[in-house]
PDB file of N, CA and C in Angstrom:
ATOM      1  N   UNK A   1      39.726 -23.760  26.481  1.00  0.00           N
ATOM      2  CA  UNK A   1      39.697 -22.927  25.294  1.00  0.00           C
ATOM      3  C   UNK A   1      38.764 -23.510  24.242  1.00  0.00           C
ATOM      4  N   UNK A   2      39.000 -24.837  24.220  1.00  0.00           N
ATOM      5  CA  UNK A   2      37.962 -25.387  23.041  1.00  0.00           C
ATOM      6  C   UNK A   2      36.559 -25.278  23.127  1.00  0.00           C
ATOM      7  N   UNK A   3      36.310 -25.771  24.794  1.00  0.00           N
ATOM      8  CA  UNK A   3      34.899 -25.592  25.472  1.00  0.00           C
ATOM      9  C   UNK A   3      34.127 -23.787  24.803  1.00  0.00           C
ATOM     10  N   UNK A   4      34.900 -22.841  25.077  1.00  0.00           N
ATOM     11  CA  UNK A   4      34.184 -21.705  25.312  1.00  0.00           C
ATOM     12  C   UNK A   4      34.030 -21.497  23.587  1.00  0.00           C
ATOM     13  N   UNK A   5      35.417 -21.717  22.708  1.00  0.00           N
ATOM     14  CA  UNK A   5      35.301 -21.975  21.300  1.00  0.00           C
ATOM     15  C   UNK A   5      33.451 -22.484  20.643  1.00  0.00           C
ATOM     16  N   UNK A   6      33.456 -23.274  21.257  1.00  0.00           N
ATOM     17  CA  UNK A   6      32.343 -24.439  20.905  1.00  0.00           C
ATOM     18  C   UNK A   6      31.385 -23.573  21.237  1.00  0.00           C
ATOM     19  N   UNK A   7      31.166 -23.225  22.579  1.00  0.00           N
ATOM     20  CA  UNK A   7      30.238 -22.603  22.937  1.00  0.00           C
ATOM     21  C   UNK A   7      29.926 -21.177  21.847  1.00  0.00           C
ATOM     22  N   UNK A   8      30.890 -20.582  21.747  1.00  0.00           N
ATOM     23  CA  UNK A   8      30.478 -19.526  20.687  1.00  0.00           C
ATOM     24  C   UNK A   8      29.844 -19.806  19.354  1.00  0.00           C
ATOM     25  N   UNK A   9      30.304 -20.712  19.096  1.00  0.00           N
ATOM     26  CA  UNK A   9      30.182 -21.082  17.667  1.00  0.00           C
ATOM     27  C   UNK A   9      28.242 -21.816  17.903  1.00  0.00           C
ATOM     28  N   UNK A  10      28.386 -22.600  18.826  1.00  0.00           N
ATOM     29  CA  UNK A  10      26.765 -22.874  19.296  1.00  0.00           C
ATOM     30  C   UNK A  10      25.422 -21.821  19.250  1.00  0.00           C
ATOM     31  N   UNK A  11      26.538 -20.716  19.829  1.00  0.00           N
ATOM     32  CA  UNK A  11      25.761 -19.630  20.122  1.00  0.00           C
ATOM     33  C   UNK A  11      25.091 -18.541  18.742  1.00  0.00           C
ATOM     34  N   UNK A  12      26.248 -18.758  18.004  1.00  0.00           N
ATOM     35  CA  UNK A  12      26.054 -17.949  17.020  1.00  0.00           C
ATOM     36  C   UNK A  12      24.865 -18.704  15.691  1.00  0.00           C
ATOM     37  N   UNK A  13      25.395 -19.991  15.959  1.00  0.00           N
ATOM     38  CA  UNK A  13      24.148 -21.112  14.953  1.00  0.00           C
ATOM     39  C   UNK A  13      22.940 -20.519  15.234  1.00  0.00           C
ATOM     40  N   UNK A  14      22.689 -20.867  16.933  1.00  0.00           N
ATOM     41  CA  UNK A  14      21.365 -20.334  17.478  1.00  0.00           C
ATOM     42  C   UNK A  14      20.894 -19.603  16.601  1.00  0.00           C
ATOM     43  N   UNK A  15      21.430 -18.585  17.176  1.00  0.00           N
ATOM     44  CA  UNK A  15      21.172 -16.692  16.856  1.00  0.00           C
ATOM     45  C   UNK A  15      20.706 -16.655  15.263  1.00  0.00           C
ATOM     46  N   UNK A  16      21.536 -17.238  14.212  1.00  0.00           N
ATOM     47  CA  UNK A  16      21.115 -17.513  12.926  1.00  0.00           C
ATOM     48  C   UNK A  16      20.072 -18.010  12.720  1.00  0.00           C
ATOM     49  N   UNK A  17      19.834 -19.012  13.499  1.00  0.00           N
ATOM     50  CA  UNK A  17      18.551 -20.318  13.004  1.00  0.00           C
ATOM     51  C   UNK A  17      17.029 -19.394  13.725  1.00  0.00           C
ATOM     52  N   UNK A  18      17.640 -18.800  14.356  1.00  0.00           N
ATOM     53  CA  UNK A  18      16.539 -18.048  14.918  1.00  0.00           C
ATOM     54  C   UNK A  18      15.837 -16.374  14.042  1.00  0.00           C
ATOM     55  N   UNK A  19      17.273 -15.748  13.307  1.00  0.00           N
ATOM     56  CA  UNK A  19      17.080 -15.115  12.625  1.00  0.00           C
ATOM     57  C   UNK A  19      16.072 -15.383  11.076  1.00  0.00           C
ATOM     58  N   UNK A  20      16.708 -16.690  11.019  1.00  0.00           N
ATOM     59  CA  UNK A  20      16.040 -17.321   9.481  1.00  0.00           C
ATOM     60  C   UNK A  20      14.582 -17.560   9.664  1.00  0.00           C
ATOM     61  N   UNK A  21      14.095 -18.105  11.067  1.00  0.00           N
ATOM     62  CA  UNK A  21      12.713 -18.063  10.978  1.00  0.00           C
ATOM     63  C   UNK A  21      11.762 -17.060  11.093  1.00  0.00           C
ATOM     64  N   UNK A  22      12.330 -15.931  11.678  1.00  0.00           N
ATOM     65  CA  UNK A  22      12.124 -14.512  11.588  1.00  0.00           C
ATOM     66  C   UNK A  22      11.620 -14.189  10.005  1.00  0.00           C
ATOM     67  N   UNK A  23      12.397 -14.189   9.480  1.00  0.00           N
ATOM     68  CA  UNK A  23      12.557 -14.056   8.327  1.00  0.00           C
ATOM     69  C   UNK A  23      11.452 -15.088   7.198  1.00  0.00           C
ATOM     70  N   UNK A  24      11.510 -16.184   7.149  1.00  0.00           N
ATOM     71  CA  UNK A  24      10.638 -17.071   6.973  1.00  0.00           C
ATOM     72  C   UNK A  24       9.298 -16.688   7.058  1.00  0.00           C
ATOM     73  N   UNK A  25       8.633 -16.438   8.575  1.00  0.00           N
ATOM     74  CA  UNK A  25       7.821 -15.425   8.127  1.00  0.00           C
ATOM     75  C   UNK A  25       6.760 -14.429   7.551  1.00  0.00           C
ATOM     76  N   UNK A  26       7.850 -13.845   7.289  1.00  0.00           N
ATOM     77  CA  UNK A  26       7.457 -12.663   6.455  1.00  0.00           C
ATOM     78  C   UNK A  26       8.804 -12.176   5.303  1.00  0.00           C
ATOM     79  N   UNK A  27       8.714 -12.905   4.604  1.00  0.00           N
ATOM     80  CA  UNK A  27       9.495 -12.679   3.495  1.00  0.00           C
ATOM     81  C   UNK A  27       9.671 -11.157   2.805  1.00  0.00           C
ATOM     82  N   UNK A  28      11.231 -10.739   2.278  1.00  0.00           N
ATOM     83  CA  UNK A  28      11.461  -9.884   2.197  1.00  0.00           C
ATOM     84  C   UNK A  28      11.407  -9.470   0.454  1.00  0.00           C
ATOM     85  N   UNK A  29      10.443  -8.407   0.078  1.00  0.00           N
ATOM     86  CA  UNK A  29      10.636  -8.242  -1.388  1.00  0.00           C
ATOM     87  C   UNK A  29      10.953  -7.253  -1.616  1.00  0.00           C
ATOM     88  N   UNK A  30      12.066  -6.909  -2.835  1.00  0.00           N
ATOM     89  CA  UNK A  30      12.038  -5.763  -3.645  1.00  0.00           C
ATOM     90  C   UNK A  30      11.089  -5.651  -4.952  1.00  0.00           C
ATOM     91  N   UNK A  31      10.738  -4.761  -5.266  1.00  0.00           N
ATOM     92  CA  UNK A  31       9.784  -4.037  -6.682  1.00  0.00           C
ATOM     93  C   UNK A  31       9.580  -2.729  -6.891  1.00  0.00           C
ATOM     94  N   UNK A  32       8.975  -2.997  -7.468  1.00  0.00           N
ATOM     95  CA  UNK A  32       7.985  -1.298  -8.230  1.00  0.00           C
ATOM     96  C   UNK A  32       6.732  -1.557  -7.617  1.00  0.00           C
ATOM     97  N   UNK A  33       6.729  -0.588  -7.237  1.00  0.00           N
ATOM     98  CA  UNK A  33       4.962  -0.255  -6.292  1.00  0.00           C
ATOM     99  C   UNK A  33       4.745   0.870  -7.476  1.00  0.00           C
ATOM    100  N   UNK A  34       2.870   0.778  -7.369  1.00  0.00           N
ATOM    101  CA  UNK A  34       2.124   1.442  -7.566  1.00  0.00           C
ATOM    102  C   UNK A  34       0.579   1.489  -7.367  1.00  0.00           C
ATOM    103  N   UNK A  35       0.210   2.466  -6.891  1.00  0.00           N
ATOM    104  CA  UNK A  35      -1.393   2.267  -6.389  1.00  0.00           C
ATOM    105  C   UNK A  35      -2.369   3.640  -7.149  1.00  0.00           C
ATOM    106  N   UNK A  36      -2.465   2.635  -7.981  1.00  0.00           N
ATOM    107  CA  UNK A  36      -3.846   4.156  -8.616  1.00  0.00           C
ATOM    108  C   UNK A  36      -5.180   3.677  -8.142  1.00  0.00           C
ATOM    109  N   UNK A  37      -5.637   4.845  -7.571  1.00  0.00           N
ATOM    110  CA  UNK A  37      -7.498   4.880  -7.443  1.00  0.00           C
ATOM    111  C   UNK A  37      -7.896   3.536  -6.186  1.00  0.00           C
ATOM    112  N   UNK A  38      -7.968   2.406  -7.047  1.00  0.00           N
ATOM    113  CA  UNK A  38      -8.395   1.270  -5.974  1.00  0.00           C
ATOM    114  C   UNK A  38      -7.549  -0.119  -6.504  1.00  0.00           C
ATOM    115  N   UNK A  39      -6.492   0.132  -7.189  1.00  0.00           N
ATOM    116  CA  UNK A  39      -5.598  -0.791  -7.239  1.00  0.00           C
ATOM    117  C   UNK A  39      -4.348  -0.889  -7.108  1.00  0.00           C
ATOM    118  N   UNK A  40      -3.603  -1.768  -6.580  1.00  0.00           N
ATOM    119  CA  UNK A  40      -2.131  -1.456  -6.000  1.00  0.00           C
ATOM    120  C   UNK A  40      -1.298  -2.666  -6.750  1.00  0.00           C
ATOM    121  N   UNK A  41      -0.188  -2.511  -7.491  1.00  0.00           N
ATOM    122  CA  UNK A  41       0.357  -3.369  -7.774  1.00  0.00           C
ATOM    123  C   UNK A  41       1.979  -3.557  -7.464  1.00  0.00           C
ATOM    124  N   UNK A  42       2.892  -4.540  -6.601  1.00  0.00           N
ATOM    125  CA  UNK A  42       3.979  -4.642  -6.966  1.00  0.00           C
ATOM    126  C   UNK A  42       4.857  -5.764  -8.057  1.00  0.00           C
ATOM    127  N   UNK A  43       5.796  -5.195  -8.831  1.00  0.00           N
ATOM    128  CA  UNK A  43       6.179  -5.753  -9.978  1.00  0.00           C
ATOM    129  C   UNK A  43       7.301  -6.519  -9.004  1.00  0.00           C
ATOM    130  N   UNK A  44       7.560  -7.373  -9.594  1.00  0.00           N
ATOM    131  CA  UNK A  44       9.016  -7.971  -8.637  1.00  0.00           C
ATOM    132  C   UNK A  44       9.988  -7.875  -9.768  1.00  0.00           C
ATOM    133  N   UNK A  45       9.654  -7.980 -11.073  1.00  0.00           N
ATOM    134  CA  UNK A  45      10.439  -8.403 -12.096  1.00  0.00           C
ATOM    135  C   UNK A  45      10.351  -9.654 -12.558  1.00  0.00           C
ATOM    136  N   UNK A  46      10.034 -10.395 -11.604  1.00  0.00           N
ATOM    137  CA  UNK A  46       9.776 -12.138 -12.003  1.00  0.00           C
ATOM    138  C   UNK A  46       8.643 -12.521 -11.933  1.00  0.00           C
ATOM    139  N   UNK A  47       7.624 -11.448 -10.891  1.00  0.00           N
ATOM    140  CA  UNK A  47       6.639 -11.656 -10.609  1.00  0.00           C
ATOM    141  C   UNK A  47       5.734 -10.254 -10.287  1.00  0.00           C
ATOM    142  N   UNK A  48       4.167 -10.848 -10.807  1.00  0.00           N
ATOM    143  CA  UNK A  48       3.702  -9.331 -10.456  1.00  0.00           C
ATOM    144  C   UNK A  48       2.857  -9.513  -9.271  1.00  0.00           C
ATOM    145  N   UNK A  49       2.413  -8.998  -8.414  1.00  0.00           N
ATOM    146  CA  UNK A  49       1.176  -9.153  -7.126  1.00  0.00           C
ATOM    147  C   UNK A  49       0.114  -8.234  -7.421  1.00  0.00           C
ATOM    148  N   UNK A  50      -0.853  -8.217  -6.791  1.00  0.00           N
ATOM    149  CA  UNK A  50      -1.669  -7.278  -6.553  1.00  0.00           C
ATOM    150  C   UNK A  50      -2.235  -7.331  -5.088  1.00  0.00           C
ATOM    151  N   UNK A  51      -1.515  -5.907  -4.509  1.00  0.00           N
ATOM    152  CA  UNK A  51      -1.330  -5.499  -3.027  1.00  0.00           C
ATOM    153  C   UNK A  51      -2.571  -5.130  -2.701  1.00  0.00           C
ATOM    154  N   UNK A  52      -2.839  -5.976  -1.560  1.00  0.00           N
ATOM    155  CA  UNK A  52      -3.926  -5.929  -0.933  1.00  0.00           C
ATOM    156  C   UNK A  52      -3.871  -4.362  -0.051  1.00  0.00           C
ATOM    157  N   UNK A  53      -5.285  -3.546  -0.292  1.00  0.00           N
ATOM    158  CA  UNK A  53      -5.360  -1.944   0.219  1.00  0.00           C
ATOM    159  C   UNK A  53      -5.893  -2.662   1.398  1.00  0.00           C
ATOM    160  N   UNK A  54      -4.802  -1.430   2.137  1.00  0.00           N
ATOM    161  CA  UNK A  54      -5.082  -1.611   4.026  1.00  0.00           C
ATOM    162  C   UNK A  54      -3.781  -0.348   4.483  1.00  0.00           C
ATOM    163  N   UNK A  55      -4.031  -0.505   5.490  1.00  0.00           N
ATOM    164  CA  UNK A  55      -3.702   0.735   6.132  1.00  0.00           C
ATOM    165  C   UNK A  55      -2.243   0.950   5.938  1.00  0.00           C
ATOM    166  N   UNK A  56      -1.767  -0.567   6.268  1.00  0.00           N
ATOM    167  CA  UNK A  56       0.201  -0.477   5.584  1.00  0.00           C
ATOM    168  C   UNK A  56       0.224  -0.224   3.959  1.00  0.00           C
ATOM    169  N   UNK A  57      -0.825  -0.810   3.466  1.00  0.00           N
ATOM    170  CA  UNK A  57      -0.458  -0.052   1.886  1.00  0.00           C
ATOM    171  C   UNK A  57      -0.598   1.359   1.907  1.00  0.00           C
ATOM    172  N   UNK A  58      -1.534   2.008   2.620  1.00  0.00           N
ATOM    173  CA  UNK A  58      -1.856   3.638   2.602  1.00  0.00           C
ATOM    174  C   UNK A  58      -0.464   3.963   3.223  1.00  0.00           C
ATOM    175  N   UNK A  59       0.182   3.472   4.032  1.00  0.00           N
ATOM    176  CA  UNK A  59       1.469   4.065   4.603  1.00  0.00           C
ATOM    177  C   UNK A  59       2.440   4.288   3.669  1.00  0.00           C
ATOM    178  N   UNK A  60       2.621   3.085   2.686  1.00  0.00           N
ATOM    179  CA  UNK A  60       3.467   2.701   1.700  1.00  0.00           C
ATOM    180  C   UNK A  60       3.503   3.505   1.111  1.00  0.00           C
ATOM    181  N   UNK A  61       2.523   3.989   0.006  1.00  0.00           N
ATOM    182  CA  UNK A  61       1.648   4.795  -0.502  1.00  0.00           C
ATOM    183  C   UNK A  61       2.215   6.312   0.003  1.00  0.00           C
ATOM    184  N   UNK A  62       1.859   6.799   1.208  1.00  0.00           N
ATOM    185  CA  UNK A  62       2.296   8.325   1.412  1.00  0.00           C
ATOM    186  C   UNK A  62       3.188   8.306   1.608  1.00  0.00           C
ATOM    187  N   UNK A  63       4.605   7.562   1.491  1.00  0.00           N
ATOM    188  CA  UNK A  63       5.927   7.539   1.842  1.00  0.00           C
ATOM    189  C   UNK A  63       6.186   7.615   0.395  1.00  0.00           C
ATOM    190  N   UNK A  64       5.422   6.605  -0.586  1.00  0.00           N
ATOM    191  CA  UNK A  64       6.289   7.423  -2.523  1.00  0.00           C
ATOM    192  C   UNK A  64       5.832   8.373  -3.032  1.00  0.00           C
ATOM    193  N   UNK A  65       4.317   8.870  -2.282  1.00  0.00           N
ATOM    194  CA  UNK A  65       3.653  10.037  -3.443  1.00  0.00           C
ATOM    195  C   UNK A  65       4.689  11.219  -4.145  1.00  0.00           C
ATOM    196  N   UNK A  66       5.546  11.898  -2.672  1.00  0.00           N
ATOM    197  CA  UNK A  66       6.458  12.809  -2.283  1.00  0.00           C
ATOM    198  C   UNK A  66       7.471  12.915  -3.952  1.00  0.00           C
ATOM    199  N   UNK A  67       8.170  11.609  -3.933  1.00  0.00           N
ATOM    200  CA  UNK A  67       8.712  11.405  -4.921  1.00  0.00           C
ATOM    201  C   UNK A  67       8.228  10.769  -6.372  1.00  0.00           C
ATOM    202  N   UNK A  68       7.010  10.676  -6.479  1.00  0.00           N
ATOM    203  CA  UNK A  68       6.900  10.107  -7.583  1.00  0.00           C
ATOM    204  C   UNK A  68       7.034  11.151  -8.698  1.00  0.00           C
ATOM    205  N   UNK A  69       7.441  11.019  -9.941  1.00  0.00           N
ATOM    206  CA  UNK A  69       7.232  12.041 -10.840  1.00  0.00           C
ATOM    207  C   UNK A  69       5.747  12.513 -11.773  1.00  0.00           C
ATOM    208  N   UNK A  70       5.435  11.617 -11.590  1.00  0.00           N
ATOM    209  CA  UNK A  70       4.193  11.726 -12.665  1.00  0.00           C
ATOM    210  C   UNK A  70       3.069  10.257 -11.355  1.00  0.00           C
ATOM    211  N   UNK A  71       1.511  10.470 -12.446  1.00  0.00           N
ATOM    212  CA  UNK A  71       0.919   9.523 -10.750  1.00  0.00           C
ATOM    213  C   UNK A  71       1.411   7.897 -11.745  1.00  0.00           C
ATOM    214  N   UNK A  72       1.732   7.784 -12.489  1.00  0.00           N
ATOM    215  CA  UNK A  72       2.103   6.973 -12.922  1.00  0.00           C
ATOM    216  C   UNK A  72       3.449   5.580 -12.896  1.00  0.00           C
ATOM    217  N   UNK A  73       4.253   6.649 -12.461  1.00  0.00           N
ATOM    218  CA  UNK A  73       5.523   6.547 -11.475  1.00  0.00           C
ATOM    219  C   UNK A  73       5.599   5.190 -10.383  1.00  0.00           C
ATOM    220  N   UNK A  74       6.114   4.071 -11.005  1.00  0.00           N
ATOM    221  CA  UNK A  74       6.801   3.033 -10.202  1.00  0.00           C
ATOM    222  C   UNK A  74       7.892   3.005  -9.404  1.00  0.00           C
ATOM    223  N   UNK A  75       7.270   3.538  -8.039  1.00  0.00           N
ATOM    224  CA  UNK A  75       8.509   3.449  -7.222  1.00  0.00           C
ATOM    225  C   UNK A  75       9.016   2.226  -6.379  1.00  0.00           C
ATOM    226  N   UNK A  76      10.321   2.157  -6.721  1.00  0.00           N
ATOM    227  CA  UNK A  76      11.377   0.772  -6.114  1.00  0.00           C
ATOM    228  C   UNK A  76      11.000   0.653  -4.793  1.00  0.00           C
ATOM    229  N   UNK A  77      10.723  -0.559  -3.956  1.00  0.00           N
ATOM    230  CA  UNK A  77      10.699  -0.414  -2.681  1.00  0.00           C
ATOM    231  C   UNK A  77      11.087  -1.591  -1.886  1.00  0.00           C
ATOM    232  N   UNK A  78      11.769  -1.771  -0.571  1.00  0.00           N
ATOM    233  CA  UNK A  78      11.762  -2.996  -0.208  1.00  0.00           C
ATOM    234  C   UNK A  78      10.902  -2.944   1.012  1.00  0.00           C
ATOM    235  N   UNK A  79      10.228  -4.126   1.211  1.00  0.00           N
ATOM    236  CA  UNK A  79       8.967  -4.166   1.992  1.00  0.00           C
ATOM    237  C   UNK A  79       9.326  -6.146   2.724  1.00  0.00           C
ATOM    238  N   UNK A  80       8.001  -6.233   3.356  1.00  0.00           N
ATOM    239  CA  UNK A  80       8.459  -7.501   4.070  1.00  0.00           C
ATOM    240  C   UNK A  80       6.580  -7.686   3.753  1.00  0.00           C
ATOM    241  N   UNK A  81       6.092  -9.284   3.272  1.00  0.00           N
ATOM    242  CA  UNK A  81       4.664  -9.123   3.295  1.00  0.00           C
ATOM    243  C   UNK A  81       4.902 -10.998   2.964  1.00  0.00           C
ATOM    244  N   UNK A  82       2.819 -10.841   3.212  1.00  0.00           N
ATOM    245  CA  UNK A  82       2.922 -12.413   3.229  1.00  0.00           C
ATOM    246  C   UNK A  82       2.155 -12.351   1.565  1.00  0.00           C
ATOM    247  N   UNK A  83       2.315 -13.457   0.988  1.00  0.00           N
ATOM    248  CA  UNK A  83       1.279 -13.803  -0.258  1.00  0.00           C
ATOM    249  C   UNK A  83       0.652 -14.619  -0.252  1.00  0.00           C
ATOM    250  N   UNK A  84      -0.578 -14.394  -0.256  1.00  0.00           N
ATOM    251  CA  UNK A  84      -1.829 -15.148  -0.542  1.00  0.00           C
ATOM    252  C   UNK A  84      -2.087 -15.354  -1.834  1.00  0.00           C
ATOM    253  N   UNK A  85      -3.014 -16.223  -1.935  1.00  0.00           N
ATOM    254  CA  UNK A  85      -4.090 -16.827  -3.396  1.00  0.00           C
ATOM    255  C   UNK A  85      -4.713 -15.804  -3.132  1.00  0.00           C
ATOM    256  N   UNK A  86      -5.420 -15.189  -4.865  1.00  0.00           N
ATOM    257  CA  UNK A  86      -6.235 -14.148  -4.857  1.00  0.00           C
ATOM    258  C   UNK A  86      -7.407 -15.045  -5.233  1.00  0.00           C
ATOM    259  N   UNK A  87      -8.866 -15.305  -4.245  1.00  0.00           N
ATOM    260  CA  UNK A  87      -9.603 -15.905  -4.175  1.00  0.00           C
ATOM    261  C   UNK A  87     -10.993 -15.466  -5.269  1.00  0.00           C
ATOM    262  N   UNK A  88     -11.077 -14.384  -5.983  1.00  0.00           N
ATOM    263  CA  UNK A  88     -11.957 -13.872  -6.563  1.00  0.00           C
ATOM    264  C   UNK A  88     -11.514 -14.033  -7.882  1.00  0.00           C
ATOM    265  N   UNK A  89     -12.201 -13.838  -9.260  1.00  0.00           N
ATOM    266  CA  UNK A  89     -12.211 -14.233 -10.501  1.00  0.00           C
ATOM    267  C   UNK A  89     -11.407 -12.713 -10.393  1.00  0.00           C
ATOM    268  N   UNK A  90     -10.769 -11.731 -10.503  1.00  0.00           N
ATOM    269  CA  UNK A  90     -10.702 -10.446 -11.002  1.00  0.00           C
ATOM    270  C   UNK A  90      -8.939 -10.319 -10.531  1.00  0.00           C
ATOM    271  N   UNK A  91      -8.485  -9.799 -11.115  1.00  0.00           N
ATOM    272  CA  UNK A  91      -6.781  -9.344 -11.069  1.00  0.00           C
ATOM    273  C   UNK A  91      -5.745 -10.344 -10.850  1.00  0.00           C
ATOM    274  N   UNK A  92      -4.698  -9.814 -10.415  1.00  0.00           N
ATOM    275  CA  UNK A  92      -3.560 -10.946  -9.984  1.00  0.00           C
ATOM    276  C   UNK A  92      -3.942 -12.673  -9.157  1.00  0.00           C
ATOM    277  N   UNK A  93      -3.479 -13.463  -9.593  1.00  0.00           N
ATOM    278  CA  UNK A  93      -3.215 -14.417  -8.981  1.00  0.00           C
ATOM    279  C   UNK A  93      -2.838 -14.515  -7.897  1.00  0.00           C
ATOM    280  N   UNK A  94      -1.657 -14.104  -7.668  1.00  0.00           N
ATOM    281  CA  UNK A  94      -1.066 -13.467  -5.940  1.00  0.00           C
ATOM    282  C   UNK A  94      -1.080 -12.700  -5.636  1.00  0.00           C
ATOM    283  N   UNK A  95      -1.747 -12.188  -4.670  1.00  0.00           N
ATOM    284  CA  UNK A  95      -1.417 -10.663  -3.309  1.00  0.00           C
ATOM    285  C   UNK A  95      -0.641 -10.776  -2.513  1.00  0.00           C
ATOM    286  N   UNK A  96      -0.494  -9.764  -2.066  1.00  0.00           N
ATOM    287  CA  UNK A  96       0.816  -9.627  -1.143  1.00  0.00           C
ATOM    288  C   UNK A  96       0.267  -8.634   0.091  1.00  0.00           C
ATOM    289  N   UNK A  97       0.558  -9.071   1.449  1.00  0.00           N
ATOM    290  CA  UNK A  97      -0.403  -8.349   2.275  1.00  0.00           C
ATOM    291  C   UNK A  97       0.944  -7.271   2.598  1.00  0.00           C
ATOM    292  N   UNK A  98       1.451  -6.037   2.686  1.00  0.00           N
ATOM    293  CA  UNK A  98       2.311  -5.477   3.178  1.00  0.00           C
ATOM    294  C   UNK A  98       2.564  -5.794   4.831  1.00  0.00           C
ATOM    295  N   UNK A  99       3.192  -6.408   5.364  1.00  0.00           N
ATOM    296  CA  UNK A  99       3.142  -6.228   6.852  1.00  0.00           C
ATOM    297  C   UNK A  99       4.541  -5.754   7.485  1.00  0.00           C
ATOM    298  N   UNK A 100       5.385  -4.743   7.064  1.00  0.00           N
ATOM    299  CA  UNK A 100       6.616  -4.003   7.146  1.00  0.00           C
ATOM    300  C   UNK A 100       7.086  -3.427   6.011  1.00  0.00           C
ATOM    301  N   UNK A 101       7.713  -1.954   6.035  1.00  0.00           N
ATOM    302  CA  UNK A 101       8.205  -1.178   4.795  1.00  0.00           C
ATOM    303  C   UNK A 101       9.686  -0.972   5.659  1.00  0.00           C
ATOM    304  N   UNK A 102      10.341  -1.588   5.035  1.00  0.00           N
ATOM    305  CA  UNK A 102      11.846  -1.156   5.013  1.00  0.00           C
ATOM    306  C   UNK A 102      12.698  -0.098   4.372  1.00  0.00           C
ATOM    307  N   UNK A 103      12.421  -0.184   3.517  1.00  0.00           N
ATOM    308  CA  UNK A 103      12.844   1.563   2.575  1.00  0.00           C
ATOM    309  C   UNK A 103      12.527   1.424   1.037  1.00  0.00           C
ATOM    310  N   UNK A 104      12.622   2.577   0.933  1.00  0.00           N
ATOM    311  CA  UNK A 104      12.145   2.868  -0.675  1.00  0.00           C
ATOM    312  C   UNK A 104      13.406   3.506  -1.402  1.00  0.00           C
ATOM    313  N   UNK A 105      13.200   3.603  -2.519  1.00  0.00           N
ATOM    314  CA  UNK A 105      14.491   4.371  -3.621  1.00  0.00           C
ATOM    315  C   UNK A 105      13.744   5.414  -4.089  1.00  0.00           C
ATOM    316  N   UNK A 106      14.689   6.513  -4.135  1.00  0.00           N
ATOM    317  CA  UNK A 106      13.898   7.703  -4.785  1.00  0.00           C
ATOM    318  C   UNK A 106      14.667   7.622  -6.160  1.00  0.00           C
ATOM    319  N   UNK A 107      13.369   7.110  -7.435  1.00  0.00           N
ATOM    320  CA  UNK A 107      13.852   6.955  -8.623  1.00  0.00           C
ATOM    321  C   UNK A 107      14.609   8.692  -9.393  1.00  0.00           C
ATOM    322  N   UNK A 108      14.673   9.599  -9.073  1.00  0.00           N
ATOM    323  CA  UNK A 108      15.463  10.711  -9.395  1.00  0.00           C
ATOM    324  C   UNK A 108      16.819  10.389  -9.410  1.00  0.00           C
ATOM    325  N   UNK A 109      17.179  10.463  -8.208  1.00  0.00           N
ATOM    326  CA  UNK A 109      18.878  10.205  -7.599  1.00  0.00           C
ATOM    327  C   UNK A 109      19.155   9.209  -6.591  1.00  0.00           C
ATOM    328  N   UNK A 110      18.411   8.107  -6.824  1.00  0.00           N
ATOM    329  CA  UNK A 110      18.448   6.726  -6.626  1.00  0.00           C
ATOM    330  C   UNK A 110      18.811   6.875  -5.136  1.00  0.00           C
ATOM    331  N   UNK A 111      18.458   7.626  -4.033  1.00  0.00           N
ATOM    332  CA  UNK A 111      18.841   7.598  -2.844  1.00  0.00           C
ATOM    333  C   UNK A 111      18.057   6.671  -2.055  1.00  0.00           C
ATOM    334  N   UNK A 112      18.179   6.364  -0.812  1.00  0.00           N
ATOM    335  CA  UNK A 112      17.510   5.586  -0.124  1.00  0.00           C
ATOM    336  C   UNK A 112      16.654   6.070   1.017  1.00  0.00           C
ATOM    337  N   UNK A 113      15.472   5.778   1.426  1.00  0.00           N
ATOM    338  CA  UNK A 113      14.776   6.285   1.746  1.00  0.00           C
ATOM    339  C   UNK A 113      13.933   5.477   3.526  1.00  0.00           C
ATOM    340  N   UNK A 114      14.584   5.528   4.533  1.00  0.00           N
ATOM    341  CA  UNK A 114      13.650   4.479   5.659  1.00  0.00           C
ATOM    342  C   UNK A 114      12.828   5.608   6.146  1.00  0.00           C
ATOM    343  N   UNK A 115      11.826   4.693   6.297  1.00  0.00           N
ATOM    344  CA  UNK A 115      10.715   5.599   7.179  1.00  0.00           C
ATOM    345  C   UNK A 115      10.759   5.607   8.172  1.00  0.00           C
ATOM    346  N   UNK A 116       9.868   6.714   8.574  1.00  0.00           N
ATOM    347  CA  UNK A 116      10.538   6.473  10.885  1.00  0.00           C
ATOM    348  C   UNK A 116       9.485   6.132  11.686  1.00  0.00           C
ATOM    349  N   UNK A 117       9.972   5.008  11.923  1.00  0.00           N
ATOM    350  CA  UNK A 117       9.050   4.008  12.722  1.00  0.00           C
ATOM    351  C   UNK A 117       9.295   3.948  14.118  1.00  0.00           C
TER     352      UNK A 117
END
């Protein structure tokens, strides 16, 4: 009984330690997105980025237009991305490359929103 005990409990560490580097990663953020014209920014609240345009930001992008109210409109989103140094004299300090969209909030009636992947 103790043996198979042990064994579960082994098993489940695994499974965790394996989840966390998953995770590690590609770190998971919530913010306010917004992309006007040729600039994309997410707010974190603690922190601001400036989202590197690429094809997952264009995805990002046609998944809030739907709901935004005005083009002005910061929509909530949780996303998974890496951050880089912004290497050029011009905007944010950190970018954030989008590399997964997990769901968005529709700021109206605060519903939740996954895309279908």
């Amino acid at each position: 009984m103790k043996k198979s005990i042990f064994i579960l409990i082994l098993s489940f560490v695994v499974s965790c330690a394996q989840i966390s580097k998953k995770s590690a990663g590609n770190p998971q953020f919530f913010g306010e997105f917004l992309f006007l014209a040729d600039a994309a920014v997410l707010n974190t609240g603690t922190e601001i980025y400036g989202v590197i345009i690429d094809d997952k930001m264009h995805e990002l992008n046609d998944l809030c237009t739907p709901i935004k109210r005005d083009e002005y409109d910061m929509i909530p989103v949780y996303i998974k991305g890496v951050v880089e140094d912004n290497t050029v004299d011009e905007g944010w300090d950190k970018l954030i490359r989008v590399t997964d969209i997990d769901s968005l909030v529709n700021p109206t009636d605060k519903t939740s929103i996954k895309p279908n992947n």
